[in-house]
PDB file of N, CA and C in Angstrom:
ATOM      1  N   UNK A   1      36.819  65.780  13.752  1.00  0.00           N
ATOM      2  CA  UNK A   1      35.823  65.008  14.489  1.00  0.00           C
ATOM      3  C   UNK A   1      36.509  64.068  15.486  1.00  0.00           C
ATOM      4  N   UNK A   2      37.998  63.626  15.562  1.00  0.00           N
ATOM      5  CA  UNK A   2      38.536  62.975  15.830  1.00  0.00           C
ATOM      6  C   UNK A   2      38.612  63.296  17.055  1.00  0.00           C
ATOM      7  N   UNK A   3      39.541  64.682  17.116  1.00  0.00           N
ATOM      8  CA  UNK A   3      39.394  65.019  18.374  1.00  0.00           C
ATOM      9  C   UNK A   3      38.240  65.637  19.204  1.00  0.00           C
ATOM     10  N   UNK A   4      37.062  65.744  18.797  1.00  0.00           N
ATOM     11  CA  UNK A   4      35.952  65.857  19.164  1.00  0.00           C
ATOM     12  C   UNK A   4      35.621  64.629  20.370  1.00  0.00           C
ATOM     13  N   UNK A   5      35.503  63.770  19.593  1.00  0.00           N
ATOM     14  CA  UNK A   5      35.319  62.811  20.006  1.00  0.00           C
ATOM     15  C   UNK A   5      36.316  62.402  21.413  1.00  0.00           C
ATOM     16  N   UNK A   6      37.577  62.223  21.007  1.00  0.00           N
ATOM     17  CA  UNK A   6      37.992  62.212  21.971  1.00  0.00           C
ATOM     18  C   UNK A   6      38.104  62.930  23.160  1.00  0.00           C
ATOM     19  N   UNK A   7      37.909  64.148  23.177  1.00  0.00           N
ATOM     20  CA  UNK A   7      37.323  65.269  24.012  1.00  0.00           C
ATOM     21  C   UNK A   7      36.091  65.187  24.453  1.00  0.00           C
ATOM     22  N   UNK A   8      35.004  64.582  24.555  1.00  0.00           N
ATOM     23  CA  UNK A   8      33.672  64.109  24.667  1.00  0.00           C
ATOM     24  C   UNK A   8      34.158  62.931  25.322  1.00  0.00           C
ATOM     25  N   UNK A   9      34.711  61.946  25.051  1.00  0.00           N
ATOM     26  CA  UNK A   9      34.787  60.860  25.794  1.00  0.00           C
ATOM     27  C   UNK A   9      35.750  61.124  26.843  1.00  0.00           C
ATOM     28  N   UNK A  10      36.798  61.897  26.965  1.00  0.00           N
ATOM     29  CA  UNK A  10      37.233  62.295  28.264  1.00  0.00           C
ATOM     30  C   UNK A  10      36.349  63.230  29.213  1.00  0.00           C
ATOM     31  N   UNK A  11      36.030  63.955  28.768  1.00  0.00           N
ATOM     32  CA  UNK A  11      34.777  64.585  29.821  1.00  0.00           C
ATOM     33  C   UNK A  11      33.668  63.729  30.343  1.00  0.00           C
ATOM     34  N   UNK A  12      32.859  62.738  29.605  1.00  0.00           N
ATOM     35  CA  UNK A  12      32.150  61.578  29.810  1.00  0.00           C
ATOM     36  C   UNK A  12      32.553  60.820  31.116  1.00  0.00           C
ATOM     37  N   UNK A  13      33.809  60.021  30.713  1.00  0.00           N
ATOM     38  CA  UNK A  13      34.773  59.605  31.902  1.00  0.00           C
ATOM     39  C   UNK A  13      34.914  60.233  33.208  1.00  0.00           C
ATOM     40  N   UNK A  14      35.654  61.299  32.969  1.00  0.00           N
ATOM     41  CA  UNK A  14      35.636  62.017  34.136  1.00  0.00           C
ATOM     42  C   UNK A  14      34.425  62.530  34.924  1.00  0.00           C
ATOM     43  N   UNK A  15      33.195  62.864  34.048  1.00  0.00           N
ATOM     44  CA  UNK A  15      32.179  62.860  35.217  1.00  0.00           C
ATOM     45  C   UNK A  15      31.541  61.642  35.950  1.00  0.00           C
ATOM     46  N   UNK A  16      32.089  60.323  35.099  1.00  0.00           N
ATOM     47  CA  UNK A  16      31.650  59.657  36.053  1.00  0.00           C
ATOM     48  C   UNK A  16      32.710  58.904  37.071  1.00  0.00           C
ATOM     49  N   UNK A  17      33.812  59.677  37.271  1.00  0.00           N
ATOM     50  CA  UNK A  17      34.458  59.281  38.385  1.00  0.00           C
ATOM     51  C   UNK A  17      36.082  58.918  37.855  1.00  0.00           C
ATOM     52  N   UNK A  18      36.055  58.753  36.430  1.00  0.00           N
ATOM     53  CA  UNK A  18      37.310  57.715  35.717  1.00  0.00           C
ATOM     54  C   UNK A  18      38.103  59.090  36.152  1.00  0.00           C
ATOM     55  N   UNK A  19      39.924  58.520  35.827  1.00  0.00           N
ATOM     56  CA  UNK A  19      40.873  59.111  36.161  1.00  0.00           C
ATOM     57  C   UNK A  19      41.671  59.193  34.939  1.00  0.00           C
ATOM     58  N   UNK A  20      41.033  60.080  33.785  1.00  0.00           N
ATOM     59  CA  UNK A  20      42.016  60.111  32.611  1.00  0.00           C
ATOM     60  C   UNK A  20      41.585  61.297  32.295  1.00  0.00           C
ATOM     61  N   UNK A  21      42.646  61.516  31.140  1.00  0.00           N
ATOM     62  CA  UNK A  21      43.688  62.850  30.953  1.00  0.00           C
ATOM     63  C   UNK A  21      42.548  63.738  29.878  1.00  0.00           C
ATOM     64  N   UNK A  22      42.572  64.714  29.574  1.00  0.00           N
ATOM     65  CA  UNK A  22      42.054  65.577  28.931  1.00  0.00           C
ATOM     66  C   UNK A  22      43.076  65.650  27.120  1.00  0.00           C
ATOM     67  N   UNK A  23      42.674  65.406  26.394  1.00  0.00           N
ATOM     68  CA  UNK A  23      43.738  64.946  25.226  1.00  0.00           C
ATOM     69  C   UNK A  23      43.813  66.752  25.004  1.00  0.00           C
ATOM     70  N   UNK A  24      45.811  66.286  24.642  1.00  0.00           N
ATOM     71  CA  UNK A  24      46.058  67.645  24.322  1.00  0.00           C
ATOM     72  C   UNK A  24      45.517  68.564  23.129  1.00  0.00           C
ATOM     73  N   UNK A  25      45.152  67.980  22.265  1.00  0.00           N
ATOM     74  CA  UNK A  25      44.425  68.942  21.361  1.00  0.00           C
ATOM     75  C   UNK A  25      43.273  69.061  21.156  1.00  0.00           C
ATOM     76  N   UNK A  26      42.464  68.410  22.284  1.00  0.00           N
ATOM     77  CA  UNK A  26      41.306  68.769  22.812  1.00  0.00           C
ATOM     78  C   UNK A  26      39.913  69.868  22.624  1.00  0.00           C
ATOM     79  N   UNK A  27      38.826  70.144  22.597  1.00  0.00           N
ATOM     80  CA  UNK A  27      38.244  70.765  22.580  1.00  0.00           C
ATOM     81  C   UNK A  27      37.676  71.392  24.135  1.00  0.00           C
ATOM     82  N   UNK A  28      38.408  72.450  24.315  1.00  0.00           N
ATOM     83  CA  UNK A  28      38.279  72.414  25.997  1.00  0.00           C
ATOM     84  C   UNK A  28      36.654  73.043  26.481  1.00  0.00           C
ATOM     85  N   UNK A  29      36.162  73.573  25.853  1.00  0.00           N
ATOM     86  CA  UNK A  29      34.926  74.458  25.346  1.00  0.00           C
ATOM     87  C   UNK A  29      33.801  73.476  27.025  1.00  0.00           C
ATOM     88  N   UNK A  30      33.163  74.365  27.922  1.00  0.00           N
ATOM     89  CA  UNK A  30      32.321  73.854  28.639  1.00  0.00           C
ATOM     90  C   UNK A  30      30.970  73.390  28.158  1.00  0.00           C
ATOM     91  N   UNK A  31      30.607  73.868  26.974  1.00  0.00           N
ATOM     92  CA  UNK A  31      29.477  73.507  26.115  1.00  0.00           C
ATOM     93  C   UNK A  31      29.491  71.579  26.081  1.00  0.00           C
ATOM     94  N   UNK A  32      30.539  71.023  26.152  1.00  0.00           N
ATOM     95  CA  UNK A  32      31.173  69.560  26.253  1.00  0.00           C
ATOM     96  C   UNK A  32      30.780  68.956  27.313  1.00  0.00           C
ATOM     97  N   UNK A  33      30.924  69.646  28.297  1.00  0.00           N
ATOM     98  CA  UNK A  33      31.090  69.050  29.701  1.00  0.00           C
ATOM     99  C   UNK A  33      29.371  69.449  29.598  1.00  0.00           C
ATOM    100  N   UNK A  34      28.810  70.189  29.864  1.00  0.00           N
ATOM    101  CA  UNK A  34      27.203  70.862  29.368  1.00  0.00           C
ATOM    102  C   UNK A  34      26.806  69.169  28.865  1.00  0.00           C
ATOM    103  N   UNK A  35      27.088  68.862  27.613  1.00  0.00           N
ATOM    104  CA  UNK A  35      26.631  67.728  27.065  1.00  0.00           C
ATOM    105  C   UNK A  35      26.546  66.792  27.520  1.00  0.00           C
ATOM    106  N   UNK A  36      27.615  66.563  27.844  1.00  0.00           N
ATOM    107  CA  UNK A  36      28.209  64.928  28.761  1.00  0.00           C
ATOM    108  C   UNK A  36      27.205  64.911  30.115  1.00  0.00           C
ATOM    109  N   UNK A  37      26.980  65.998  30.445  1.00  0.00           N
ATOM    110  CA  UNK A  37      26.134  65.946  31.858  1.00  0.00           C
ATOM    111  C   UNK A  37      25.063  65.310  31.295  1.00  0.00           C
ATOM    112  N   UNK A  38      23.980  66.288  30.774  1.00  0.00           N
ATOM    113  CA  UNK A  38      22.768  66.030  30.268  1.00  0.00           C
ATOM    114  C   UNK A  38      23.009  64.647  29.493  1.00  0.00           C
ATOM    115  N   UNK A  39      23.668  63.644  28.922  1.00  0.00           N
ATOM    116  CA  UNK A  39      23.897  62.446  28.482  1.00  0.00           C
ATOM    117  C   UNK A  39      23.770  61.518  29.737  1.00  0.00           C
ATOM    118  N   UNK A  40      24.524  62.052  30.282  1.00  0.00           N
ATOM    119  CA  UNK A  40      24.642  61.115  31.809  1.00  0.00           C
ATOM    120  C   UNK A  40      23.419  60.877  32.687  1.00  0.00           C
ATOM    121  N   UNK A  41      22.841  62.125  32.578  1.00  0.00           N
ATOM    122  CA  UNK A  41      21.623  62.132  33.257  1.00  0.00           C
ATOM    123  C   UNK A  41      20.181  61.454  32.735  1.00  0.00           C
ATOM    124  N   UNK A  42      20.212  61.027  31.635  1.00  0.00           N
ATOM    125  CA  UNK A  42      19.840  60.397  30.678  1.00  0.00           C
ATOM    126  C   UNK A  42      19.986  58.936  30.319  1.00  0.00           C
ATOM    127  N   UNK A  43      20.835  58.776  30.648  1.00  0.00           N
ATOM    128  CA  UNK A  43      21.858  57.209  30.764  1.00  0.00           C
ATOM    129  C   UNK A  43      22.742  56.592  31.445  1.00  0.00           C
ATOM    130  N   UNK A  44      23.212  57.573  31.875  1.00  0.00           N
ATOM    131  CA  UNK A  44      24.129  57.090  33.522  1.00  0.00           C
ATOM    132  C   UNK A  44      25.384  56.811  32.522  1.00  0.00           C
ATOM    133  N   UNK A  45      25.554  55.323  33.345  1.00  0.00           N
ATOM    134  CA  UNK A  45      27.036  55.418  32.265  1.00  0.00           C
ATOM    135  C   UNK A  45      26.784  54.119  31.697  1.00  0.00           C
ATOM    136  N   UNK A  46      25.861  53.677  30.912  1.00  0.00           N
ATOM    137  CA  UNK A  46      25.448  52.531  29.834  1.00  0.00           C
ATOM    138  C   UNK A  46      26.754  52.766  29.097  1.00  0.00           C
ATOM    139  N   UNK A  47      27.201  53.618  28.853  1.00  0.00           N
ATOM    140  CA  UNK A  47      28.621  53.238  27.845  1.00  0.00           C
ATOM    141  C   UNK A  47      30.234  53.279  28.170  1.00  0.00           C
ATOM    142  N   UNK A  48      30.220  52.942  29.659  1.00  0.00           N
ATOM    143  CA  UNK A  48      31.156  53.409  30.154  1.00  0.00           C
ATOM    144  C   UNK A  48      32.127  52.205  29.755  1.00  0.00           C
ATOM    145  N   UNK A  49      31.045  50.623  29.688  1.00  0.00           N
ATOM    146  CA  UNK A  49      31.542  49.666  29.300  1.00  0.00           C
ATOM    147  C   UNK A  49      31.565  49.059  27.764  1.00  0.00           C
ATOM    148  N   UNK A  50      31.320  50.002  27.140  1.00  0.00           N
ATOM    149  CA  UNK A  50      31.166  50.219  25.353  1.00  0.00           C
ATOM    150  C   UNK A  50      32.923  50.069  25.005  1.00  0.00           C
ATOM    151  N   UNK A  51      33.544  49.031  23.887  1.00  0.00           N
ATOM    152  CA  UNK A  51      34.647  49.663  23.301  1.00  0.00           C
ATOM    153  C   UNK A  51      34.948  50.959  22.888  1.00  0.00           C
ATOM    154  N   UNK A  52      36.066  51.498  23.004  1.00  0.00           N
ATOM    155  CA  UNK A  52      36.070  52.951  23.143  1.00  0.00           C
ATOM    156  C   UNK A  52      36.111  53.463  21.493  1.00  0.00           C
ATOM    157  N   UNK A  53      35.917  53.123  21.022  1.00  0.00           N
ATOM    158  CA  UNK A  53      35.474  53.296  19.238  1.00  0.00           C
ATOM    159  C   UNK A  53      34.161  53.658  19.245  1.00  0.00           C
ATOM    160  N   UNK A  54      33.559  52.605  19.656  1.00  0.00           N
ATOM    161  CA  UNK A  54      31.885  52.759  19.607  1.00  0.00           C
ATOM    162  C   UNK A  54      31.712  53.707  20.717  1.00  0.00           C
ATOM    163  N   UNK A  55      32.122  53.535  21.880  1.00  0.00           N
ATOM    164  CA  UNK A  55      31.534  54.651  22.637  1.00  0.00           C
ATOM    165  C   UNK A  55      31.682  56.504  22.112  1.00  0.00           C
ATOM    166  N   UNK A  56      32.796  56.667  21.464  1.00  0.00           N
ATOM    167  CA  UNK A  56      33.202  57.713  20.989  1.00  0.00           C
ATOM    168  C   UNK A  56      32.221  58.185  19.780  1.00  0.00           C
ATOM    169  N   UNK A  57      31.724  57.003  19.149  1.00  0.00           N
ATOM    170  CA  UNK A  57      30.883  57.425  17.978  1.00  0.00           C
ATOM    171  C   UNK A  57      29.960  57.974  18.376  1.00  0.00           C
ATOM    172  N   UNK A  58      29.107  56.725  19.456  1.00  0.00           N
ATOM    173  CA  UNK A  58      28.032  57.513  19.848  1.00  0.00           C
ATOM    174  C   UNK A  58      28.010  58.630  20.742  1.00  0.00           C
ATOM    175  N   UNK A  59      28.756  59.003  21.292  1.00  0.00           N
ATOM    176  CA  UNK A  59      29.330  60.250  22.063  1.00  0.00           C
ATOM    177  C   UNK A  59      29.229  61.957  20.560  1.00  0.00           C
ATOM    178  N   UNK A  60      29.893  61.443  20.197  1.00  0.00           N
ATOM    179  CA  UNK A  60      29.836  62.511  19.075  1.00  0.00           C
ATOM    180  C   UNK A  60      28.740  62.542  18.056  1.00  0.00           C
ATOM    181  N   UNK A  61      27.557  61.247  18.036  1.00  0.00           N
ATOM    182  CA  UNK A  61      26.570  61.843  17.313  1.00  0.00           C
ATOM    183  C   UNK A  61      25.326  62.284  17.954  1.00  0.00           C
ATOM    184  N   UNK A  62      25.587  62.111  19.655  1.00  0.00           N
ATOM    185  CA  UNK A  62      24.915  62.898  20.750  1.00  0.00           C
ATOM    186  C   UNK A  62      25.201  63.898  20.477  1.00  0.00           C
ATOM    187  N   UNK A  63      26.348  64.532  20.541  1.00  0.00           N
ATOM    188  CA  UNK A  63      26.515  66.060  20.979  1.00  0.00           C
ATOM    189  C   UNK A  63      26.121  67.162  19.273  1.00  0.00           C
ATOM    190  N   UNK A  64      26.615  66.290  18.244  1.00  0.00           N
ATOM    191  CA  UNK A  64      26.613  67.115  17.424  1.00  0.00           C
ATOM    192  C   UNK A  64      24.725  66.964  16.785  1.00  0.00           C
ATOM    193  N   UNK A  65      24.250  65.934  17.280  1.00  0.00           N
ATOM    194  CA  UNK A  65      22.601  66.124  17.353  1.00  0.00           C
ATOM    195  C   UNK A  65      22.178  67.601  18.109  1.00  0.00           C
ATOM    196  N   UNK A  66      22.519  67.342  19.374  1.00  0.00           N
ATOM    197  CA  UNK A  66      21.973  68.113  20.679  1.00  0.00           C
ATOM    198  C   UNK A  66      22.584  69.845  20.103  1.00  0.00           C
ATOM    199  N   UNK A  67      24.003  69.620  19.033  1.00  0.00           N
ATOM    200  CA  UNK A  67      24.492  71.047  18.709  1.00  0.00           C
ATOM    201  C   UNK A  67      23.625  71.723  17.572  1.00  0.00           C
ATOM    202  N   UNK A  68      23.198  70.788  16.741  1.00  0.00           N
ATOM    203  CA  UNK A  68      22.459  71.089  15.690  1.00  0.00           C
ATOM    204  C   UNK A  68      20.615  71.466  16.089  1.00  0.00           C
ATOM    205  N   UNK A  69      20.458  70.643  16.728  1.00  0.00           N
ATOM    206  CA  UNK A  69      19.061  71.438  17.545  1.00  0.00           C
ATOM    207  C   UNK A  69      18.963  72.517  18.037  1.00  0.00           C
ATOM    208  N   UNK A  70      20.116  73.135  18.926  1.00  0.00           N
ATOM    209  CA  UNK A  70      20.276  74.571  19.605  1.00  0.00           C
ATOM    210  C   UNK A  70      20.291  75.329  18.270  1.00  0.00           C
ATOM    211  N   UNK A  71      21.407  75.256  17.183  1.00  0.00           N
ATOM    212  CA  UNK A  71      21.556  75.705  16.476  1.00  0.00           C
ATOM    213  C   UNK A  71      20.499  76.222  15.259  1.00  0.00           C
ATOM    214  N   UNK A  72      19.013  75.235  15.222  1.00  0.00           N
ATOM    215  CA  UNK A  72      18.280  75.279  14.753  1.00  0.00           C
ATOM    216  C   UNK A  72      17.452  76.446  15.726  1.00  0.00           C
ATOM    217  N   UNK A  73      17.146  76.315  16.753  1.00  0.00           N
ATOM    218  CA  UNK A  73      16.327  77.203  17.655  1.00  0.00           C
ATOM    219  C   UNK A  73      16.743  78.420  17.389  1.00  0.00           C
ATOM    220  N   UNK A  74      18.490  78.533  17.342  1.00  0.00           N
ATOM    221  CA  UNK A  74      18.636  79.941  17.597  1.00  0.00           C
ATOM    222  C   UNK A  74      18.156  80.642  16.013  1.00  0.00           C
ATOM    223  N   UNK A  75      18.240  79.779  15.119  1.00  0.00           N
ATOM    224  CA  UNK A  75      18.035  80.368  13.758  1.00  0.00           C
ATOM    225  C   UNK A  75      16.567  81.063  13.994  1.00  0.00           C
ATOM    226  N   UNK A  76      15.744  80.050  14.814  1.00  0.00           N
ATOM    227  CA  UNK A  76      14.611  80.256  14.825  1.00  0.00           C
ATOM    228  C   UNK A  76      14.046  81.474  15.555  1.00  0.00           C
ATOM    229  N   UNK A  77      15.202  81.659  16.544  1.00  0.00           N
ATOM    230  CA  UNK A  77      14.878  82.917  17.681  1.00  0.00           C
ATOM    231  C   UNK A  77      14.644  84.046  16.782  1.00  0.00           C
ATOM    232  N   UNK A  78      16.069  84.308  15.980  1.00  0.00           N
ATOM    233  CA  UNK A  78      16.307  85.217  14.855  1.00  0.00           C
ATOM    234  C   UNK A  78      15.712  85.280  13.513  1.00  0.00           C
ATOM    235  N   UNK A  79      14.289  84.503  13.528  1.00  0.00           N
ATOM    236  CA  UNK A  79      13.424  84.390  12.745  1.00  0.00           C
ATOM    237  C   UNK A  79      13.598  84.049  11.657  1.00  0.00           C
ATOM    238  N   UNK A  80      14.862  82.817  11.581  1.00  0.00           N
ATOM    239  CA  UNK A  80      15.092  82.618  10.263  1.00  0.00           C
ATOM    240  C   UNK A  80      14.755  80.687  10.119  1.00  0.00           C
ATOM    241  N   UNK A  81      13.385  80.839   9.519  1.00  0.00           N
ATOM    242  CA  UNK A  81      12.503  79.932   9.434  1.00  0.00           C
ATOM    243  C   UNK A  81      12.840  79.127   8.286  1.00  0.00           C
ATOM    244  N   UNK A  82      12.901  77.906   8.095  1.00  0.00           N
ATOM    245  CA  UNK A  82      13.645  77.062   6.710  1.00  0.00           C
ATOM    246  C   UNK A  82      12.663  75.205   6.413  1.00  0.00           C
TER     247      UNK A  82
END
């Protein structure tokens, strides 16, 4: 989750203009950058000025919300109802 997070908060950054690095063990996956948009567009950058602890938390319980909803649909596509 660690590096989740930190991978979420560098993509975050960088779309809104910041100039930092992509962490090397990273989750490079565009599904991330996908997220961070739709977050942004949503909030702009309300957390750009968040300590980077807290911003990271809530960064990662955005995405893994927003992952678990798709994830629910697709169950649902495939008719597996719960």
């Amino acid at each position: 989750i660690e590096n989740f997070g930190l991978s979420l908060e560098a993509r975050y950054l960088q779309l809104l203009g910041e100039d930092v690095s992509f962490p090397e063990n990273g989750y490079p996956g565009e599904d991330l950058i996908d997220s961070m948009r739709r977050l942004i567009s949503t909030v702009g950058d309300k957390y750009l000025q968040v300590a980077p602890q807290l911003r990271r938390e809530i960064l990662v319980k955005y995405a893994l919300k927003e992952k678990l909803e798709q994830m629910k649909e697709d169950l649902t596509d495939f008719g597996v109802n719960y």
